[in-house]
N, C-alpha and C. Protein backbone atom coordinates (compact mmCIF):
# COMPACT_ATOMS: atom_id res chain seq x y z
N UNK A 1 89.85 97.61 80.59
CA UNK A 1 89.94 97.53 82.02
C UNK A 1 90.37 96.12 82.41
N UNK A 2 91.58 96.21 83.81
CA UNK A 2 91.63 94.79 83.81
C UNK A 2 91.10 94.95 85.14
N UNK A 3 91.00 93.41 85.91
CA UNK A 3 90.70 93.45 87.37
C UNK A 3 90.95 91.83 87.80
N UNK A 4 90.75 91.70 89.42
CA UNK A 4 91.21 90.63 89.86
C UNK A 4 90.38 91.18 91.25
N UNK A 5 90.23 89.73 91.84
CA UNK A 5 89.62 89.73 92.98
C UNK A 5 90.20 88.97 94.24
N UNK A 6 90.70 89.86 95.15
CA UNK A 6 91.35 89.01 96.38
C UNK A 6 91.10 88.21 97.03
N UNK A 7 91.15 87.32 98.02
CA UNK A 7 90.59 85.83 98.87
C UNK A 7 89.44 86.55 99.62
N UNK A 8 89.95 87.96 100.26
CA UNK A 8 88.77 88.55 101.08
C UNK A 8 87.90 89.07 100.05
N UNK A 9 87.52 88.93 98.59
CA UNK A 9 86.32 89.34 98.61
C UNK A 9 86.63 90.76 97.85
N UNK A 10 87.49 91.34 98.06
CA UNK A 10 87.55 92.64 97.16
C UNK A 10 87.71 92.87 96.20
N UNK A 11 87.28 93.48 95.09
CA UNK A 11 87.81 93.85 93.62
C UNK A 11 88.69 94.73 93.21
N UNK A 12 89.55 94.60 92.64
CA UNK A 12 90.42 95.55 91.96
C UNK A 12 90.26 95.58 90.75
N UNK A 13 90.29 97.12 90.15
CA UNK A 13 89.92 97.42 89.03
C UNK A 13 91.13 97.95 88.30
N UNK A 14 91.82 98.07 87.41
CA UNK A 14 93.06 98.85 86.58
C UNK A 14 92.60 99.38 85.63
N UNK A 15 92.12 100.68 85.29
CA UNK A 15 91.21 101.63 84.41
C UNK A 15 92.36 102.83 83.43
N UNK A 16 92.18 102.85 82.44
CA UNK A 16 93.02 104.07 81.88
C UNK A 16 91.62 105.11 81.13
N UNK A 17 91.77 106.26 82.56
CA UNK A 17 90.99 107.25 82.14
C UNK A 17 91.66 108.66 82.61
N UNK A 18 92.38 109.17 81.04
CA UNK A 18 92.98 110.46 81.23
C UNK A 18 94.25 110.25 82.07
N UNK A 19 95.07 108.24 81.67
CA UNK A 19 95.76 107.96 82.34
C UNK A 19 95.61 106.69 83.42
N UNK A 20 96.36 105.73 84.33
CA UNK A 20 96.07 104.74 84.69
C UNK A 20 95.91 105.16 85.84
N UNK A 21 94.90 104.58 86.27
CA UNK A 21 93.97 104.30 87.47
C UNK A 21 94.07 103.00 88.20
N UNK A 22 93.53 103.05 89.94
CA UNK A 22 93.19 101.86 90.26
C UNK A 22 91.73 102.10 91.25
N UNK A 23 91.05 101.53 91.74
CA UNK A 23 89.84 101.47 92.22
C UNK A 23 89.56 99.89 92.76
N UNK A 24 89.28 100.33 94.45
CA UNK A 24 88.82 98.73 95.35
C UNK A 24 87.36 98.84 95.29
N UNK A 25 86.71 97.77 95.23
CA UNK A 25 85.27 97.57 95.56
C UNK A 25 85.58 96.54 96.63
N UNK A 26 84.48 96.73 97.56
CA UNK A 26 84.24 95.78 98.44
C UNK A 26 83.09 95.04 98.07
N UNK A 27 83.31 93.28 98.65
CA UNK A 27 82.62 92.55 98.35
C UNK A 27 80.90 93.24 98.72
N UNK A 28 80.61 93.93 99.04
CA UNK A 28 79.30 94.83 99.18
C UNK A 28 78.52 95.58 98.08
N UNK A 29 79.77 95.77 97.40
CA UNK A 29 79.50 96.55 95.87
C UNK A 29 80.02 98.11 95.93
N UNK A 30 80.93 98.70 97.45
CA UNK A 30 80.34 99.96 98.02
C UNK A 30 82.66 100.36 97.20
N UNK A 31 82.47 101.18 96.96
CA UNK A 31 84.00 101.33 96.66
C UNK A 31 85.15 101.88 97.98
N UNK A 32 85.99 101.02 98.24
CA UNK A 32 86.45 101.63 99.76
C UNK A 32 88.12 102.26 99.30
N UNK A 33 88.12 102.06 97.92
CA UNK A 33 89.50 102.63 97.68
C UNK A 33 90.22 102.76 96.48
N UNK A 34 90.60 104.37 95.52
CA UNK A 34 91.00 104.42 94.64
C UNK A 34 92.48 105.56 94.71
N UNK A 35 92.42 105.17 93.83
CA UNK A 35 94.05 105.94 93.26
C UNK A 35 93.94 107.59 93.15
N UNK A 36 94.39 108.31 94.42
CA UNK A 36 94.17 110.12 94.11
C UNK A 36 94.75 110.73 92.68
N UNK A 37 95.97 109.87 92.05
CA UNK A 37 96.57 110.91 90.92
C UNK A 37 96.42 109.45 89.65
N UNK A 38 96.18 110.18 88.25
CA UNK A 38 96.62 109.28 87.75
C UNK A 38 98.05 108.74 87.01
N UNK A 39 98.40 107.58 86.59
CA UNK A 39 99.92 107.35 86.27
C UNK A 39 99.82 107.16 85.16
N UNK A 40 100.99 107.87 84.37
CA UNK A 40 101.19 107.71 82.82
C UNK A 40 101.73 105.99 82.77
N UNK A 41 102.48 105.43 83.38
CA UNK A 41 102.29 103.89 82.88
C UNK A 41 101.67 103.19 84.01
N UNK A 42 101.30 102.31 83.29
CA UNK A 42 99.81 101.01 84.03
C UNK A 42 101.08 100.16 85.44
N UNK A 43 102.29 99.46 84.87
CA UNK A 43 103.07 99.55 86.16
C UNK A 43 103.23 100.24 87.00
N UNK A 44 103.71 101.69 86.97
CA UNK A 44 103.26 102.53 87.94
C UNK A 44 101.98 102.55 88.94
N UNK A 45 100.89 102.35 88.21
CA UNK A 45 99.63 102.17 89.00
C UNK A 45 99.50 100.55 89.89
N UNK A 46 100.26 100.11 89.09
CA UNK A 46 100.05 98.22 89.74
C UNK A 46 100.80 98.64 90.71
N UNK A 47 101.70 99.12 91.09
CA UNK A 47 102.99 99.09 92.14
C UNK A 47 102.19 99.91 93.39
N UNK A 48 101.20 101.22 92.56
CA UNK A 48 100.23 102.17 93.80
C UNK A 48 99.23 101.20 94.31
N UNK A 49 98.85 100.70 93.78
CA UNK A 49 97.35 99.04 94.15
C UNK A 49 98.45 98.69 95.03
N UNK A 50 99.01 97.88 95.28
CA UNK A 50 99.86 96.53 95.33
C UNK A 50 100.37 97.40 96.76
N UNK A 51 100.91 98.44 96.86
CA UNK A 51 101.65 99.51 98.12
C UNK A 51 100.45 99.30 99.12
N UNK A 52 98.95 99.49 98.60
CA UNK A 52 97.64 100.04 98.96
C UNK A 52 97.06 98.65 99.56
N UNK A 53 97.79 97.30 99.21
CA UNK A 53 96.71 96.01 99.41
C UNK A 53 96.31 95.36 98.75
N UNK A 54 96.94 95.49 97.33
CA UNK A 54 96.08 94.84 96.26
C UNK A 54 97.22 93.19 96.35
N UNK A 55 96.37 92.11 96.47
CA UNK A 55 97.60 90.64 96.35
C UNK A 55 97.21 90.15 95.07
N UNK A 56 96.21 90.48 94.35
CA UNK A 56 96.04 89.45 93.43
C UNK A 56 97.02 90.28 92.08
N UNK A 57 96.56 89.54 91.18
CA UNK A 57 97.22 90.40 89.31
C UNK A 57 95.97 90.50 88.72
N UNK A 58 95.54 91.56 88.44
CA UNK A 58 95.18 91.68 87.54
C UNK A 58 95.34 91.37 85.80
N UNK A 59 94.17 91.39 85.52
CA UNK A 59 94.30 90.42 84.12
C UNK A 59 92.48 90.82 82.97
């Protein structure tokens, strides 16, 4: 799993389960936002984060 955390406080997660995933946590701990389908490559999913709000890179 990689992840990165934005200036506001949110987490992004990059997960490969049954395929690449993404998932926001809010600085609360409470999850306010993940990926409906998953993507056969992990770019694909960075590009769905990144469309969605994600500024940082994951790493």
């Amino acid at each position: 799993m990689e992840s990165c955390t934005d200036t506001n406080g949110d987490k992004w997660e990059i997960y490969n389960s049954d395929g690449w995933r993404w998932r926001r946590t809010a600085s609360n701990g409470r999850i306010v936002g993940s990926s409906t389908q998953a993507y056969s490559n992990k770019s694909d999913c960075i590009d769905n984060a990144k469309r969605n709000g994600m500024k940082c890179t994951p790493r």
